[in-house]
Protein backbone atom coordinates (compact mmCIF):
# COMPACT_ATOMS: atom_id res chain seq x y z
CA UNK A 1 77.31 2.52 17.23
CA UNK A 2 77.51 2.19 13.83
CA UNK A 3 75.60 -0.58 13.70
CA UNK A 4 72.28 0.90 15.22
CA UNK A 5 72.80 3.80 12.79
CA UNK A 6 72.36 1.37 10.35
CA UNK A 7 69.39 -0.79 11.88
CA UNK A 8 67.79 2.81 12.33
CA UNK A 9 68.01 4.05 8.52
CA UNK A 10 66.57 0.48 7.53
CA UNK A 11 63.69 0.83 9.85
CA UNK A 12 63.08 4.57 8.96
CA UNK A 13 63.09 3.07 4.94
CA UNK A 14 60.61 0.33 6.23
CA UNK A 15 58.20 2.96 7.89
CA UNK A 16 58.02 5.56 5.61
CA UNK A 17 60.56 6.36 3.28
CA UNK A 18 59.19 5.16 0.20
CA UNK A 19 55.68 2.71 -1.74
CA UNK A 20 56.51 -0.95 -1.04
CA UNK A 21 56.44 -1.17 -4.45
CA UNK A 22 59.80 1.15 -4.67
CA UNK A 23 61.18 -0.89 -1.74
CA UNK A 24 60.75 -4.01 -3.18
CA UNK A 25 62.07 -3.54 -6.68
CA UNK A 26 65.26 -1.29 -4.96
CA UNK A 27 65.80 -4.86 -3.10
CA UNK A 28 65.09 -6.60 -6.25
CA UNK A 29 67.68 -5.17 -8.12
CA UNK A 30 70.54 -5.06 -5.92
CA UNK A 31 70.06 -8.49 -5.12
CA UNK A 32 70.37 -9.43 -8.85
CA UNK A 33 73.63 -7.08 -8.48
CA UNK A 34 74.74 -8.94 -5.74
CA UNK A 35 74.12 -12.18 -6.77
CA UNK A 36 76.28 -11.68 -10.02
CA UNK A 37 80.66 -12.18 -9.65
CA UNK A 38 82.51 -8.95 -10.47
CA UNK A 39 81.53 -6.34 -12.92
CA UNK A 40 79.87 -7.48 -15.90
CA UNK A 41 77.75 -5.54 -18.31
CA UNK A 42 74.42 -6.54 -17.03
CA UNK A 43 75.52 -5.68 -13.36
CA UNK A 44 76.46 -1.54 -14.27
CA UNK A 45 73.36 -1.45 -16.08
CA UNK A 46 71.09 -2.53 -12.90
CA UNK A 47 72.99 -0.09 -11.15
CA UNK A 48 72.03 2.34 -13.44
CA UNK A 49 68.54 1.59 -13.23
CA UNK A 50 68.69 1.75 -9.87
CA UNK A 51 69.94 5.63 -9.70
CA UNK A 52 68.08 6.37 -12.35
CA UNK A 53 64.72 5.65 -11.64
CA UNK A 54 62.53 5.99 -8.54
CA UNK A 55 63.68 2.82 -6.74
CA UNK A 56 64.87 2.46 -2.96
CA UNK A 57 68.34 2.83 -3.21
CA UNK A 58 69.15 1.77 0.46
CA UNK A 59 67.31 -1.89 -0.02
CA UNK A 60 68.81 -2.03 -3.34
CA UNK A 61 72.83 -1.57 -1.08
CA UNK A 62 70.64 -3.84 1.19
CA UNK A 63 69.48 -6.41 -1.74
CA UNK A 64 73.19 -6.66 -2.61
CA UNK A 65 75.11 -7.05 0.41
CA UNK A 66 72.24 -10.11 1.45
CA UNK A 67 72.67 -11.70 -2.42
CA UNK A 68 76.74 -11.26 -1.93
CA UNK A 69 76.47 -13.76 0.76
CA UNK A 70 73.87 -15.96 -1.01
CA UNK A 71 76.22 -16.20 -4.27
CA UNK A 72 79.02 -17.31 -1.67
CA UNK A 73 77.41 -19.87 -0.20
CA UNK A 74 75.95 -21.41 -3.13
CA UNK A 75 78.83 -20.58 -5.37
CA UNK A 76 78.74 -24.54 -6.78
CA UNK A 77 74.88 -24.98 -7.34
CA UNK A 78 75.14 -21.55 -9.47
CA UNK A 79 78.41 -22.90 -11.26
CA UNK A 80 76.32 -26.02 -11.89
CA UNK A 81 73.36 -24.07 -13.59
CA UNK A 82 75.27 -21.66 -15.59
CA UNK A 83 77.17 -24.88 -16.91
CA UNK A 84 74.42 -26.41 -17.73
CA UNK A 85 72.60 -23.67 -19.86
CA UNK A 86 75.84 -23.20 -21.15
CA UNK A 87 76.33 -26.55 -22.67
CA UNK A 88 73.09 -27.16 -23.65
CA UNK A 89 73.33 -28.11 -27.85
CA UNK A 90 70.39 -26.18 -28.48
CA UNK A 91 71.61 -23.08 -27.72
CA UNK A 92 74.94 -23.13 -29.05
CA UNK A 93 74.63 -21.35 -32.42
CA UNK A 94 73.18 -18.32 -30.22
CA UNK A 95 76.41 -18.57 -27.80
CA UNK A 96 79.03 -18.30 -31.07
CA UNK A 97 77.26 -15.55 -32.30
CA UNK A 98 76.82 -13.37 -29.18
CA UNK A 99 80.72 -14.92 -28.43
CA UNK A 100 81.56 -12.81 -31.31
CA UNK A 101 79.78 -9.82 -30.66
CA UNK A 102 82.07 -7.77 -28.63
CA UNK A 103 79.12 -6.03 -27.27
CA UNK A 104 77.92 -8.89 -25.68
CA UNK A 105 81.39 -10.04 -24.94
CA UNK A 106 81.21 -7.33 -21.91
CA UNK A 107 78.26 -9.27 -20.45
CA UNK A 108 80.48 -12.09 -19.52
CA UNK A 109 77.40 -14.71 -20.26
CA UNK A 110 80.27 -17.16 -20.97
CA UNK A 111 81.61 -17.48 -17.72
CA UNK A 112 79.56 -20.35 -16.19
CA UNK A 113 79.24 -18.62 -12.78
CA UNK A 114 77.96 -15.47 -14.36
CA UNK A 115 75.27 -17.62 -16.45
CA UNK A 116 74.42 -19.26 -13.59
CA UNK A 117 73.56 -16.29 -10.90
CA UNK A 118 71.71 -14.37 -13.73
CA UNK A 119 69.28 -17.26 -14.34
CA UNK A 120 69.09 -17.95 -10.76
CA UNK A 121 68.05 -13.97 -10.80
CA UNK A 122 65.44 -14.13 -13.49
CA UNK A 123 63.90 -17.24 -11.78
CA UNK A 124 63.52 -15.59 -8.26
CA UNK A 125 62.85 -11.97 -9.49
CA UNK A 126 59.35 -11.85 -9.31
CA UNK A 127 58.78 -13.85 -6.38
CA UNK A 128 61.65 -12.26 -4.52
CA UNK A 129 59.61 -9.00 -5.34
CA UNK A 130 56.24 -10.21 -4.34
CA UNK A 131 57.95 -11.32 -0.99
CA UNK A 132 59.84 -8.41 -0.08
CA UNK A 133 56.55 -5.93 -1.37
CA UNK A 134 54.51 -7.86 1.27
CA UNK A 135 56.86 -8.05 3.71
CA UNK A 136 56.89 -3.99 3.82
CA UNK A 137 53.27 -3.93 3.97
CA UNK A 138 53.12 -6.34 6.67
CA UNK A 139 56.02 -4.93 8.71
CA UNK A 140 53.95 -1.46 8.60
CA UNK A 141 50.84 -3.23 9.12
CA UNK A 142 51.42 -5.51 12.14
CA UNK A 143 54.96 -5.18 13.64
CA UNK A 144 55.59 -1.19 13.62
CA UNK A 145 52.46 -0.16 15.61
CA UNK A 146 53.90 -2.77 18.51
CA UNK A 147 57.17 -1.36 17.78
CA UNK A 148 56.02 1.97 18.60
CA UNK A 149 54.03 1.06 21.94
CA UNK A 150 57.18 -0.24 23.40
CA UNK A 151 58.21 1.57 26.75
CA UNK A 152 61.64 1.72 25.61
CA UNK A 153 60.99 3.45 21.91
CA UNK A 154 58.51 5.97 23.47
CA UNK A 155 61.48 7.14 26.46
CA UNK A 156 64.26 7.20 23.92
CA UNK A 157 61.68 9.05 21.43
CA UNK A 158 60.34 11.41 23.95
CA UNK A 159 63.71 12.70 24.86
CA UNK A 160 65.09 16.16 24.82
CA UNK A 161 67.93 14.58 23.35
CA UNK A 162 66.32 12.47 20.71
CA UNK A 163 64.47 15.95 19.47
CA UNK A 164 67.47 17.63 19.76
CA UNK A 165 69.26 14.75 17.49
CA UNK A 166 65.91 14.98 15.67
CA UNK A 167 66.46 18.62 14.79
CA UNK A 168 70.30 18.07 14.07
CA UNK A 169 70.14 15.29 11.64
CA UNK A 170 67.68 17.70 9.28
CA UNK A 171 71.06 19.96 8.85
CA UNK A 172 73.19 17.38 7.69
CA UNK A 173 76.08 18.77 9.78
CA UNK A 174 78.06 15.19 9.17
């Protein structure tokens, strides 16, 4: 049951909850969250953002949970990039300084995994936000009128007890 609760809230975000532009940069920042191992710096201050300013939180929980499994799965290719940029000579008077910065010591940028997934990020962020903007549009445009014309949407939404649910879930009773 829970499940459909959840497939509901992420169509009812989808339809009308916010611009695609909020949608799309909510799912563009938690997936940069999620694509990122543990708690560094970088990752508190996208979450930050993310409650801070007008951005989708639910795509952004949504962006995350979809990069978590991403990062999993391509836990070696990311390992691989951060290494490289990592021991790349041209760079390495920059990496001693900011190594002794304890600021920048909280960012964890010298953990090869970390390096990796936030490079991975920067390379994919616009795209990933292009994608996911038109993807909303689309989604409204195209697949949500069909949606709606479905025999089985307009019983469920015609029923007494989907207007009494209707009226109960503006209380916030749970």
């Amino acid at each position: 049951m829970i499940w459909l609760k959840i497939v509901g809230t992420f169509i009812k975000v989808l339809k009308d909850a916010a611009t695609p532009n909020q949608i799309a940069a909510g799912f563009t920042v938690g997936f940069a969250v999620g694509l990122t191992p543990g708690w560094p710096l970088q990752s508190l201050v996208l979450v930050f953002l993310l409650l801070l300013f007008n951005i989708n939180l639910s795509m952004g929980i949504a962006g995350g949970l979809l990069a978590s499994v991403i990062s999993w799965l391509l836990d070696a290719p990311l390992d691989a990039l951060g290494a490289w940029a990592l021991t790349n000579q041209g760079f390495q008077g920059l990496y001693t300084t900011l190594y002794n910065n304890p600021f920048w010591m909280l960012t964890r940028f010298n953990n090869t995994l970390v390096m990796g997934s936030l490079l991975a990020w920067l390379i994919m962020a616009l795209p990933l936000f292009i994608l996911t903007r038109v993807g909303v549009v689309q989604f409204r445009v195209r697949l949500l009128p069909t949606f709606e014309k479905l025999k089985i949407v307009q019983l469920v939404t015609g029923s007494k007890l989907y207007g009494w649910y209707k009226t109960a879930s503006q209380y916030r009773f749970w």
